[in-house]
N, C-alpha and C. Protein backbone atom coordinates (compact mmCIF):
# COMPACT_ATOMS: atom_id res chain seq x y z
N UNK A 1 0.82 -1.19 0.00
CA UNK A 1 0.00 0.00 0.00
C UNK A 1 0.87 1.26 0.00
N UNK A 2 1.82 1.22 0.91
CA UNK A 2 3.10 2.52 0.75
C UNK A 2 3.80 2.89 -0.65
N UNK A 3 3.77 1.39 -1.35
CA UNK A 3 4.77 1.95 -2.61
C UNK A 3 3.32 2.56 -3.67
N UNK A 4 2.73 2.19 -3.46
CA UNK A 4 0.83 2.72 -4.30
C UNK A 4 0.84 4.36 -3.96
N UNK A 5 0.93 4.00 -3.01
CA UNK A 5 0.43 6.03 -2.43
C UNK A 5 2.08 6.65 -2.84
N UNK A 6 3.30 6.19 -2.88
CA UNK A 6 4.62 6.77 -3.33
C UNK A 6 4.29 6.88 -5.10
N UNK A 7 3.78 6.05 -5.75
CA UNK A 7 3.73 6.18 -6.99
C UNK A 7 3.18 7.37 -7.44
N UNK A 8 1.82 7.09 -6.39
CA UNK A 8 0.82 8.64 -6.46
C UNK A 8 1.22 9.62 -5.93
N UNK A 9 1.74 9.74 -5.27
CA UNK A 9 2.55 11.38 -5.22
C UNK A 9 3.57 11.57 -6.10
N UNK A 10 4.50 10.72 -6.55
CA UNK A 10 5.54 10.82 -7.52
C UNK A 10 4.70 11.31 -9.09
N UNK A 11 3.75 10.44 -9.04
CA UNK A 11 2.98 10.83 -10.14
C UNK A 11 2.56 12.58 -10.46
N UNK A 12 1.57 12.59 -9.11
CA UNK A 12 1.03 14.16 -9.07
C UNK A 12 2.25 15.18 -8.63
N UNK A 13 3.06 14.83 -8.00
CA UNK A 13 4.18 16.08 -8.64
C UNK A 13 4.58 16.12 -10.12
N UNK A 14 5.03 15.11 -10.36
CA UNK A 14 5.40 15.00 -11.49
C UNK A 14 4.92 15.51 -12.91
N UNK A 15 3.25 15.71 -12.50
CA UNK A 15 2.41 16.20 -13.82
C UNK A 15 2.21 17.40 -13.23
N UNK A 16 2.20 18.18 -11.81
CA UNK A 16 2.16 19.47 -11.85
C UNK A 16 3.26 19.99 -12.22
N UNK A 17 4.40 19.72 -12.38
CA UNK A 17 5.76 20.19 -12.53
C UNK A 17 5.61 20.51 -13.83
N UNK A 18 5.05 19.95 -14.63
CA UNK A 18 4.88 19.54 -16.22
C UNK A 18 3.96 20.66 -16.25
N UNK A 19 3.28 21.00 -15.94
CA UNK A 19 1.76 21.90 -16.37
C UNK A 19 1.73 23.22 -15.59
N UNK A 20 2.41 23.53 -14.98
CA UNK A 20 2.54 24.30 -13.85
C UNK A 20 3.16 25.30 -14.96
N UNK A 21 3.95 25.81 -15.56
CA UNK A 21 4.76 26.41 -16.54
C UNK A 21 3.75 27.09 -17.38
N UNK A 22 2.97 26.11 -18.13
CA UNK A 22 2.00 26.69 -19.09
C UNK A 22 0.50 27.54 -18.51
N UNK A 23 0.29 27.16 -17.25
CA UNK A 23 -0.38 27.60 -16.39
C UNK A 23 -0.37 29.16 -16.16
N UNK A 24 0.80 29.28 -15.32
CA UNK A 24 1.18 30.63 -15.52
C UNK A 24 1.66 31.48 -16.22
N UNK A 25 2.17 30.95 -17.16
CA UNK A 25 2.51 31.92 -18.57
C UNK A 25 1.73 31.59 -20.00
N UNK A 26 0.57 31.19 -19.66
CA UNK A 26 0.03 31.20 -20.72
C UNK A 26 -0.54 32.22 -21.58
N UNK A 27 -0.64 33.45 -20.73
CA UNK A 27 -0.87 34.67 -21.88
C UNK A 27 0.38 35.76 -21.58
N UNK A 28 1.40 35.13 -21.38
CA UNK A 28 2.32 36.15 -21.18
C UNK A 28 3.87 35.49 -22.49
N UNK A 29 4.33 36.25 -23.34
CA UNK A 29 5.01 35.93 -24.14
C UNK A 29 6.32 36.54 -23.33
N UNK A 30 7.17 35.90 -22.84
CA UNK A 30 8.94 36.28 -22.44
C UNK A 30 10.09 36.24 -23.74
N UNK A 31 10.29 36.97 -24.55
CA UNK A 31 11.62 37.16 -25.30
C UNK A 31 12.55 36.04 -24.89
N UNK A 32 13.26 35.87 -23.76
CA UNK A 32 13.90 35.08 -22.90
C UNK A 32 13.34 32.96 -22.94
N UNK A 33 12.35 33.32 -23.27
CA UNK A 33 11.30 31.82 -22.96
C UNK A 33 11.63 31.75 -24.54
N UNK A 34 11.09 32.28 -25.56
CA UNK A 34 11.08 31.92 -26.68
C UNK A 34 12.54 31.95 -27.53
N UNK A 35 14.12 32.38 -27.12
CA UNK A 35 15.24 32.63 -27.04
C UNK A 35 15.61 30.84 -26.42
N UNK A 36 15.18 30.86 -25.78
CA UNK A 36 15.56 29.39 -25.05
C UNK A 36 14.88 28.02 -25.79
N UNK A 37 13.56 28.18 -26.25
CA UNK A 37 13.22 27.79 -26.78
C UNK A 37 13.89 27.37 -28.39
N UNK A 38 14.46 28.37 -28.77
CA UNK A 38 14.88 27.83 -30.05
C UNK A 38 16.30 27.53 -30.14
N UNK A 39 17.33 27.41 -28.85
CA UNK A 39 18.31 27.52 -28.56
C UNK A 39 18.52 26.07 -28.04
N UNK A 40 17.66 25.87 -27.03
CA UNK A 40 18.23 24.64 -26.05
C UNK A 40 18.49 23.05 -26.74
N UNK A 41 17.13 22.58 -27.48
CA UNK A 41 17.12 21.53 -28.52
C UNK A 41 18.30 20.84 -29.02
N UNK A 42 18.79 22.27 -29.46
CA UNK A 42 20.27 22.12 -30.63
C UNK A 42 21.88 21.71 -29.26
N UNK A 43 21.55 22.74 -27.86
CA UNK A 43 22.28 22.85 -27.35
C UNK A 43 21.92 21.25 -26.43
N UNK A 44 20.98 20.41 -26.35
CA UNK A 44 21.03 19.31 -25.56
C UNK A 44 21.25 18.20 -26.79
N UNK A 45 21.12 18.43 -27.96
CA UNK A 45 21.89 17.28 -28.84
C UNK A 45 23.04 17.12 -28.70
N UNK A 46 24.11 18.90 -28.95
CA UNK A 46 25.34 19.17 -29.01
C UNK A 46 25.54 17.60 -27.66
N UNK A 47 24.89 18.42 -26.09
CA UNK A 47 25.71 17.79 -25.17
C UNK A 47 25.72 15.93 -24.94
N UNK A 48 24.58 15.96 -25.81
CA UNK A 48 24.00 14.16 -25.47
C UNK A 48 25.64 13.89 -27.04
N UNK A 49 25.62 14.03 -28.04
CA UNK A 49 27.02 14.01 -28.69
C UNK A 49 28.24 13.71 -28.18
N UNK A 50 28.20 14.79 -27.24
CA UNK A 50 29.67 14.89 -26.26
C UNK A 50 29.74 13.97 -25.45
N UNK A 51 28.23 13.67 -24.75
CA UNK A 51 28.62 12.55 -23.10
C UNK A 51 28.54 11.43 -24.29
N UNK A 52 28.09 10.86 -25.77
CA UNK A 52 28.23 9.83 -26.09
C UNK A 52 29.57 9.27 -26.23
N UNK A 53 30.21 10.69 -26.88
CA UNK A 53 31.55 10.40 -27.61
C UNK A 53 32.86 10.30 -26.77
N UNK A 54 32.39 10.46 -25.47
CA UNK A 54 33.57 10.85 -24.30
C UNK A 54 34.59 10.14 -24.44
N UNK A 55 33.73 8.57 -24.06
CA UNK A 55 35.00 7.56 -23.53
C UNK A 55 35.57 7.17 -25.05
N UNK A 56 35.49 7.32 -26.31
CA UNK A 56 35.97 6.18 -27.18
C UNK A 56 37.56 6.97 -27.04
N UNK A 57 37.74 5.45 -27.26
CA UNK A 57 39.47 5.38 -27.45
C UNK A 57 39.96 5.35 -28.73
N UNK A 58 40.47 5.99 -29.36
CA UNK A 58 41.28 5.96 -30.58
C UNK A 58 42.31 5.10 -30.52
N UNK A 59 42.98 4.74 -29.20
CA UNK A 59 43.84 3.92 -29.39
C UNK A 59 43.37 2.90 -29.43
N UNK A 60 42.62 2.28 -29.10
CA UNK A 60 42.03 1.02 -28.96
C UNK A 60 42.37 -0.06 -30.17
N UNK A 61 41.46 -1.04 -30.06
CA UNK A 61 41.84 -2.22 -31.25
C UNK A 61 41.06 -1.57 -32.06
N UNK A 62 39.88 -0.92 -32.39
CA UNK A 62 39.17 -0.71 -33.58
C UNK A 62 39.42 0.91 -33.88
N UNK A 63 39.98 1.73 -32.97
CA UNK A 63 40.34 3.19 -32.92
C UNK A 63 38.80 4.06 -33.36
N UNK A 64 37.97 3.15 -32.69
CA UNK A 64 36.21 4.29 -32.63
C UNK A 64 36.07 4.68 -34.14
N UNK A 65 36.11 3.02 -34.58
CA UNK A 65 35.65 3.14 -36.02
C UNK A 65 33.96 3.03 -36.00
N UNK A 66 33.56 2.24 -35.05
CA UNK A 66 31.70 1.98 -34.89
C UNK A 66 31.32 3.50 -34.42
N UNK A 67 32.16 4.01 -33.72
CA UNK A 67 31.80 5.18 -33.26
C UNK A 67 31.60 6.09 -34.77
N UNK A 68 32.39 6.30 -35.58
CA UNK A 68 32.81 7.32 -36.46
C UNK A 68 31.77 6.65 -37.57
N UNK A 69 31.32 5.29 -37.87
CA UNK A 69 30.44 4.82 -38.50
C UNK A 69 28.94 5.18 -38.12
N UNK A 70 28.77 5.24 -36.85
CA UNK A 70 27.45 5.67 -36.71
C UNK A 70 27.57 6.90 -36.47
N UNK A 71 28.20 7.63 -36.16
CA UNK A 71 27.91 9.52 -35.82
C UNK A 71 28.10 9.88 -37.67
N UNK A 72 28.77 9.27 -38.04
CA UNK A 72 29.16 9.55 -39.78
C UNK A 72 27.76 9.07 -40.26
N UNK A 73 26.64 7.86 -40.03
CA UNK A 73 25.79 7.77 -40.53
C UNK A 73 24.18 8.75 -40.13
N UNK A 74 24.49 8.59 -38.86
CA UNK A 74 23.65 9.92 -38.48
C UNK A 74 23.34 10.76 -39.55
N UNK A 75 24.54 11.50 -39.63
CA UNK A 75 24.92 12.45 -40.75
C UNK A 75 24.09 12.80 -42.10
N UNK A 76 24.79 11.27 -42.50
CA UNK A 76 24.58 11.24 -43.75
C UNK A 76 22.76 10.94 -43.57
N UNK A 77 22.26 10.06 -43.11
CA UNK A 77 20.80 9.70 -43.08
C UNK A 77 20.22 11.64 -43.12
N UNK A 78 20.05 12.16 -41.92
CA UNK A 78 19.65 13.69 -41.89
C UNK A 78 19.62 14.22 -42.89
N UNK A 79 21.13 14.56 -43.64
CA UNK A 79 20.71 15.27 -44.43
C UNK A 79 20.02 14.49 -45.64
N UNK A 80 19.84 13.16 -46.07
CA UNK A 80 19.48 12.90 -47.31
C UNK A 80 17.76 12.77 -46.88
N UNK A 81 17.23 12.58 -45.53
CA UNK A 81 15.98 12.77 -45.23
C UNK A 81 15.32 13.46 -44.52
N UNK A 82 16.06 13.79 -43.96
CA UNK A 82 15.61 15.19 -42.87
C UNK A 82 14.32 14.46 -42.29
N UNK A 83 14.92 13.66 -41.45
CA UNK A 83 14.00 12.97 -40.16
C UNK A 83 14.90 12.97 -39.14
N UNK A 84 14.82 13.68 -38.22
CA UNK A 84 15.44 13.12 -36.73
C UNK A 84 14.89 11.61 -36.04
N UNK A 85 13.94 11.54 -36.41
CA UNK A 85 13.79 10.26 -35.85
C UNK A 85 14.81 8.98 -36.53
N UNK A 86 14.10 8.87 -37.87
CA UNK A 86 14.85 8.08 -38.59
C UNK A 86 16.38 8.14 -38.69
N UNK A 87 16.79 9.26 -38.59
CA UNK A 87 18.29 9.50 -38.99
C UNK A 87 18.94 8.82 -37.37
N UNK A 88 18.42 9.30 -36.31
CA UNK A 88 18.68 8.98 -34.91
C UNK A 88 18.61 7.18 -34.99
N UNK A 89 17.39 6.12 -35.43
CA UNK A 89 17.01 5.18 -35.14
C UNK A 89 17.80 4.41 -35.88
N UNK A 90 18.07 4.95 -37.43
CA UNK A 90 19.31 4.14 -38.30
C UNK A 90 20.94 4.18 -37.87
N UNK A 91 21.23 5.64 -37.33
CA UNK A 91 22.85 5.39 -36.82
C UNK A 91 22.38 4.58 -35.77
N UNK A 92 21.92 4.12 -34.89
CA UNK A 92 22.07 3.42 -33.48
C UNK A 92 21.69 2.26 -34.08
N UNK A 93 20.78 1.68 -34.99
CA UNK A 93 21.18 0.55 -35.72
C UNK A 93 22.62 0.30 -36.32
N UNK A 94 22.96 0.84 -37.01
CA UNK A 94 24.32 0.73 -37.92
C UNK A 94 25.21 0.98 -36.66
N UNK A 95 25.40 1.44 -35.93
CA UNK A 95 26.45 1.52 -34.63
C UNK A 95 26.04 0.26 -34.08
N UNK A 96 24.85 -0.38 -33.76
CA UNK A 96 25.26 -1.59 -32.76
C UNK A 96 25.99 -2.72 -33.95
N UNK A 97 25.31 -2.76 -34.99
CA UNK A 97 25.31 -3.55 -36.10
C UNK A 97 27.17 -4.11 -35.95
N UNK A 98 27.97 -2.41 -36.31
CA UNK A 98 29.29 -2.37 -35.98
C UNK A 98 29.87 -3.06 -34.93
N UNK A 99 29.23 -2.80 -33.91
CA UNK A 99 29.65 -3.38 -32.30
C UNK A 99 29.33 -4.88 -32.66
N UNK A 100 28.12 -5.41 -32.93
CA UNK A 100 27.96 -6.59 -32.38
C UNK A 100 28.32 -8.14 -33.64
N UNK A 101 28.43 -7.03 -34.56
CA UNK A 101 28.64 -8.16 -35.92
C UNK A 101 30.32 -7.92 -35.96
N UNK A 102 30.31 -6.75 -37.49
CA UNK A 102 31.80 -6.19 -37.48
C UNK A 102 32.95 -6.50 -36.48
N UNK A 103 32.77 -4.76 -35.77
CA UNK A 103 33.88 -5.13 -34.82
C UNK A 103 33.70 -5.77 -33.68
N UNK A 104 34.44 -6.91 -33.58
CA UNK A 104 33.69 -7.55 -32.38
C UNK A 104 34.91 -7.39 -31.46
């Protein structure tokens, strides 16, 4: 019964946290809000990029060739379709593909 009623409060914070934002600024336009808005997206790919790419080793036995195969296919998928989804869902295919077939 404790972890039931923990779910439900985890829950109802969780969706006021979420709604609480649009609540109060819903008729108010901030320069600053819409600045961030078209800024952050680009700036949390940049960083999810960086924490992916941290550890590879160049020295290694394969020198972050699966690595350079899937951030290189990323790439290439985007621009020839301009889907983030798809372009995202095919390098992480073709990167494990690398890992688990290829370079083993």
């Amino acid at each position: 019964m404790y972890e039931l009623l923990l779910i439900g409060v985890i829950a109802i914070v969780t969706f006021i946290t979420r709604v609480l934002p649009f609540v109060v600024l819903k008729d108010k336009s901030y320069p600053i809000i819409e600045y961030l808005g078209d800024v952050l997206p680009y700036a949390i790919m940049a960083m999810l990029v960086v924490y992916c790419l941290k550890s590879v080793d160049l020295l290694s036995d394969n020198h972050g060739l699966s690595e350079i195969i899937g951030v290189s296919s990323v790439v290439i998928l985007h621009l020839l379709k301009r889907n983030t989804l798809l372009s995202i869902i095919g390098g992480t295919i073709i990167y494990m593909l690398c890992v688990q077939i290829i370079f083993i």
